[in-house]
N, C-alpha and C. Protein backbone atom coordinates (compact mmCIF):
# COMPACT_ATOMS: atom_id res chain seq x y z
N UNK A 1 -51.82 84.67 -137.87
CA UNK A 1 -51.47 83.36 -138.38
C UNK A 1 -52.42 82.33 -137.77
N UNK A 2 -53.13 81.73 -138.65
CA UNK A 2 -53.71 80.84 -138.31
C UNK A 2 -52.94 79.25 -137.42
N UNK A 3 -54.25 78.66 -136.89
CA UNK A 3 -53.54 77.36 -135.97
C UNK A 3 -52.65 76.53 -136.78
N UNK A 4 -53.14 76.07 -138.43
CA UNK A 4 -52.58 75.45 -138.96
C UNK A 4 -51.43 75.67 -139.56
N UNK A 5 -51.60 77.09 -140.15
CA UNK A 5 -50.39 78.09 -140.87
C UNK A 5 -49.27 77.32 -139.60
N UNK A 6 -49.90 77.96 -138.53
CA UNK A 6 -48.13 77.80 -137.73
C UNK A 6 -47.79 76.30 -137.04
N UNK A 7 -48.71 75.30 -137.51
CA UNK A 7 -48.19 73.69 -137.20
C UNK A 7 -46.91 73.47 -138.47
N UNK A 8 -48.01 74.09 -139.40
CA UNK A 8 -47.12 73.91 -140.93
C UNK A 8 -45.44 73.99 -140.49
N UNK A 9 -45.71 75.38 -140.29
CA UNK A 9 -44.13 76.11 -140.14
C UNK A 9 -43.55 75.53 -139.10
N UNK A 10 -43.97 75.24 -137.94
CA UNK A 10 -43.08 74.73 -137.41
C UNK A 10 -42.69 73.09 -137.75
N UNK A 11 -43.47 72.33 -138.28
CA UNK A 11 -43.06 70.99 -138.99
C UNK A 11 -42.05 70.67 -139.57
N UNK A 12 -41.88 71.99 -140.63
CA UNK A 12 -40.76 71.85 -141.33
C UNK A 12 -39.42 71.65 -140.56
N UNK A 13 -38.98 72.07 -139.57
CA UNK A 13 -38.33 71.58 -138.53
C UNK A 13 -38.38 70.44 -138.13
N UNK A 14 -38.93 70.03 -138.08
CA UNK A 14 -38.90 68.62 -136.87
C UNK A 14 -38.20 67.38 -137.91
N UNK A 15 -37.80 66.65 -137.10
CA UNK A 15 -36.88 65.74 -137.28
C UNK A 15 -38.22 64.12 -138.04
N UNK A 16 -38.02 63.01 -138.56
CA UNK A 16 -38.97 62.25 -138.88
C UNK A 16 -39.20 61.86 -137.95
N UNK A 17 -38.60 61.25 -136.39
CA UNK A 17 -39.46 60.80 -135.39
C UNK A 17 -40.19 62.06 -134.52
N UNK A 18 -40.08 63.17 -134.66
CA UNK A 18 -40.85 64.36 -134.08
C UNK A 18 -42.00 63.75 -134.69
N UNK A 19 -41.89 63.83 -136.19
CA UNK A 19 -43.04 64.05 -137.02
C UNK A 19 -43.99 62.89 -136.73
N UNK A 20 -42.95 61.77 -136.49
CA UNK A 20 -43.88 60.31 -136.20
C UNK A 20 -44.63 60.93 -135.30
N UNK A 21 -43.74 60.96 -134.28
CA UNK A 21 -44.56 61.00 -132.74
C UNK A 21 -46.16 61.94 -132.99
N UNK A 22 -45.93 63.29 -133.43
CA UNK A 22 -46.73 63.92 -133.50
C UNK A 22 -48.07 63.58 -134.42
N UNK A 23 -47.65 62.74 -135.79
CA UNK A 23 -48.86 61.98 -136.64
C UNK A 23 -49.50 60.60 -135.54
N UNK A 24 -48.69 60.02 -134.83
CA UNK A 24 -49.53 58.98 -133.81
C UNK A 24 -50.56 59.68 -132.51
N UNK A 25 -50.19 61.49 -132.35
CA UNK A 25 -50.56 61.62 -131.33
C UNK A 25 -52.35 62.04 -132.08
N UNK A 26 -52.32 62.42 -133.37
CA UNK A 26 -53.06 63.07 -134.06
C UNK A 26 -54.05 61.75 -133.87
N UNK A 27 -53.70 60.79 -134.56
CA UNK A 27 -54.63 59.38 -135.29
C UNK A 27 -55.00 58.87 -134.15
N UNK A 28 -54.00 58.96 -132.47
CA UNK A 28 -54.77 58.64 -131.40
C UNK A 28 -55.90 59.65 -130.94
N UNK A 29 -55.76 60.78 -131.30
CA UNK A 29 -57.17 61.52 -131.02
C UNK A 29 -58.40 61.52 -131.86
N UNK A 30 -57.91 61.38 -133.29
CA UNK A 30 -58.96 60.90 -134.18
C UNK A 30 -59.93 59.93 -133.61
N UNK A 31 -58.97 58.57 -133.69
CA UNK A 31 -59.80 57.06 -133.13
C UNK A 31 -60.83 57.10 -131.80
N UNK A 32 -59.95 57.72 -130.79
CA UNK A 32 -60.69 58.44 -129.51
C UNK A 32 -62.08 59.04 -130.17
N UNK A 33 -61.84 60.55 -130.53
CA UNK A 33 -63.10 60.84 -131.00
C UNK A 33 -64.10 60.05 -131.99
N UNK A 34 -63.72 58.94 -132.91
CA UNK A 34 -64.56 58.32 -133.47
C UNK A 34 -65.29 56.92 -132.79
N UNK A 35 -64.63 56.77 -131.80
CA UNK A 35 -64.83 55.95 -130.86
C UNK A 35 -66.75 55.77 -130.80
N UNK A 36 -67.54 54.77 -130.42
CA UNK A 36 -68.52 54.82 -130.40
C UNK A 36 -68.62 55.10 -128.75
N UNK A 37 -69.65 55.39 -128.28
CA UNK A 37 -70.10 55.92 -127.08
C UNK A 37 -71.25 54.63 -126.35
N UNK A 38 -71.21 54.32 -124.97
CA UNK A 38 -71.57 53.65 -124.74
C UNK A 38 -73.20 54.19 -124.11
N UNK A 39 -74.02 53.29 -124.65
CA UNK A 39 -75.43 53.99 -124.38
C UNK A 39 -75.73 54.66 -122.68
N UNK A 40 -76.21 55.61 -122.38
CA UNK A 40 -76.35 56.57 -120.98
C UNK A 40 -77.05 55.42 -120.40
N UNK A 41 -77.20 54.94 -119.12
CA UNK A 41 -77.96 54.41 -117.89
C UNK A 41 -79.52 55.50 -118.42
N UNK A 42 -80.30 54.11 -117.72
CA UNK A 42 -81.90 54.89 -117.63
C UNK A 42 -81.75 55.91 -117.13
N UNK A 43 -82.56 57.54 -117.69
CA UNK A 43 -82.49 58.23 -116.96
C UNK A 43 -81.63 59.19 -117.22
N UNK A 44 -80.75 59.28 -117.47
CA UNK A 44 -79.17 59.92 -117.74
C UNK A 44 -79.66 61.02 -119.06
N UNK A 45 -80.40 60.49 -120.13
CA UNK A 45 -80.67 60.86 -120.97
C UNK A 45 -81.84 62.29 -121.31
N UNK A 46 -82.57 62.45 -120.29
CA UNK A 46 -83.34 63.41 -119.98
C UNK A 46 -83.06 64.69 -118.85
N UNK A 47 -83.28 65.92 -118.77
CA UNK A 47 -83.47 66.76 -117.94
C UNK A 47 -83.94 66.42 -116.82
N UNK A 48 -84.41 67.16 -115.70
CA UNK A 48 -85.46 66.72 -114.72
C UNK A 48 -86.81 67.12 -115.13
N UNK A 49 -86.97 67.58 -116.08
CA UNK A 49 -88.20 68.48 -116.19
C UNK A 49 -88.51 67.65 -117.80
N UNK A 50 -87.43 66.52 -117.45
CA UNK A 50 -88.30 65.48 -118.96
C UNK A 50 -87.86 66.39 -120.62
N UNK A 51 -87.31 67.02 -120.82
CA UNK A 51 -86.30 67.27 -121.92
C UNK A 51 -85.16 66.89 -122.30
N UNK A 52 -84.82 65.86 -123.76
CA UNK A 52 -83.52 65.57 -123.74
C UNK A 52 -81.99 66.19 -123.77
N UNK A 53 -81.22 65.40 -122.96
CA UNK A 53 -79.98 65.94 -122.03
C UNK A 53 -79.36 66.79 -123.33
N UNK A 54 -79.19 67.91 -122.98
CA UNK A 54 -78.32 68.76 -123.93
C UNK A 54 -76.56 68.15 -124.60
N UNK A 55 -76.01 67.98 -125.44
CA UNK A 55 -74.71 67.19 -125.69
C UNK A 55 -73.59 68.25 -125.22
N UNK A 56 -73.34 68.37 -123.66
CA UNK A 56 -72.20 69.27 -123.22
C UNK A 56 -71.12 68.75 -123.57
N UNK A 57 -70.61 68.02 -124.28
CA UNK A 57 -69.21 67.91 -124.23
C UNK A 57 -69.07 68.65 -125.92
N UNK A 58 -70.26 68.09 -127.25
CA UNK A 58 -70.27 68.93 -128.28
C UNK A 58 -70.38 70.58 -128.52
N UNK A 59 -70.67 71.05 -126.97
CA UNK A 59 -71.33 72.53 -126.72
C UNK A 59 -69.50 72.76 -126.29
N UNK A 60 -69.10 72.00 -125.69
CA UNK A 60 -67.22 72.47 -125.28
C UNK A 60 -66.68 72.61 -126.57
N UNK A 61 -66.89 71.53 -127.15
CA UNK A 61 -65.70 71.81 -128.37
C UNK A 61 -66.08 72.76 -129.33
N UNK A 62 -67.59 73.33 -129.49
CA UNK A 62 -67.90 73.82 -130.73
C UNK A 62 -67.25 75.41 -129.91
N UNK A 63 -67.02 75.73 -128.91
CA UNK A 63 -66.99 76.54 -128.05
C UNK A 63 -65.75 76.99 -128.25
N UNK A 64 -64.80 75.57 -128.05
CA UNK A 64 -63.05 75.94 -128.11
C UNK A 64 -62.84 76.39 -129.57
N UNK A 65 -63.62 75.72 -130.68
CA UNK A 65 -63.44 76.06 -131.93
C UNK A 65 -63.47 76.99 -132.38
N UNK A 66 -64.68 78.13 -131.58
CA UNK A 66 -64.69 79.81 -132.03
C UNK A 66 -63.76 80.41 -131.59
N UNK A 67 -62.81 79.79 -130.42
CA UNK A 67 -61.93 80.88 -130.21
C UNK A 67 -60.42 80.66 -130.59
């Protein structure tokens, strides 16, 4: 069963303020992630060896997503 299959199923349960609660917790993580990012300090942006900084936090999630 997939992640969503079993949000589904268990939804059908929940009461309308479950459901609230749980659609505000969603749209607060949305906004979070759409959030703009504040530009890196000089520096921040490169390796030491002068290559730009790899995006580790996009390398986490694409990461949690395969499994």
């Amino acid at each position: 069963m997939t992640a969503k299959e079993l949000l589904l199923q268990r939804a059908r349960g929940w009461t309308d303020e479950q459901a609230d609660i749980a659609l505000r917790a969603v749209e607060a993580k949305d906004a979070s992630q759409s959030a703009e990012m504040a530009p890196l300090p000089a520096g921040w942006g490169q390796t030491l060896t002068g290559e730009p900084m790899p995006n580790i936090v996009a390398a986490v999630r694409r990461s949690r997503a395969e499994h």
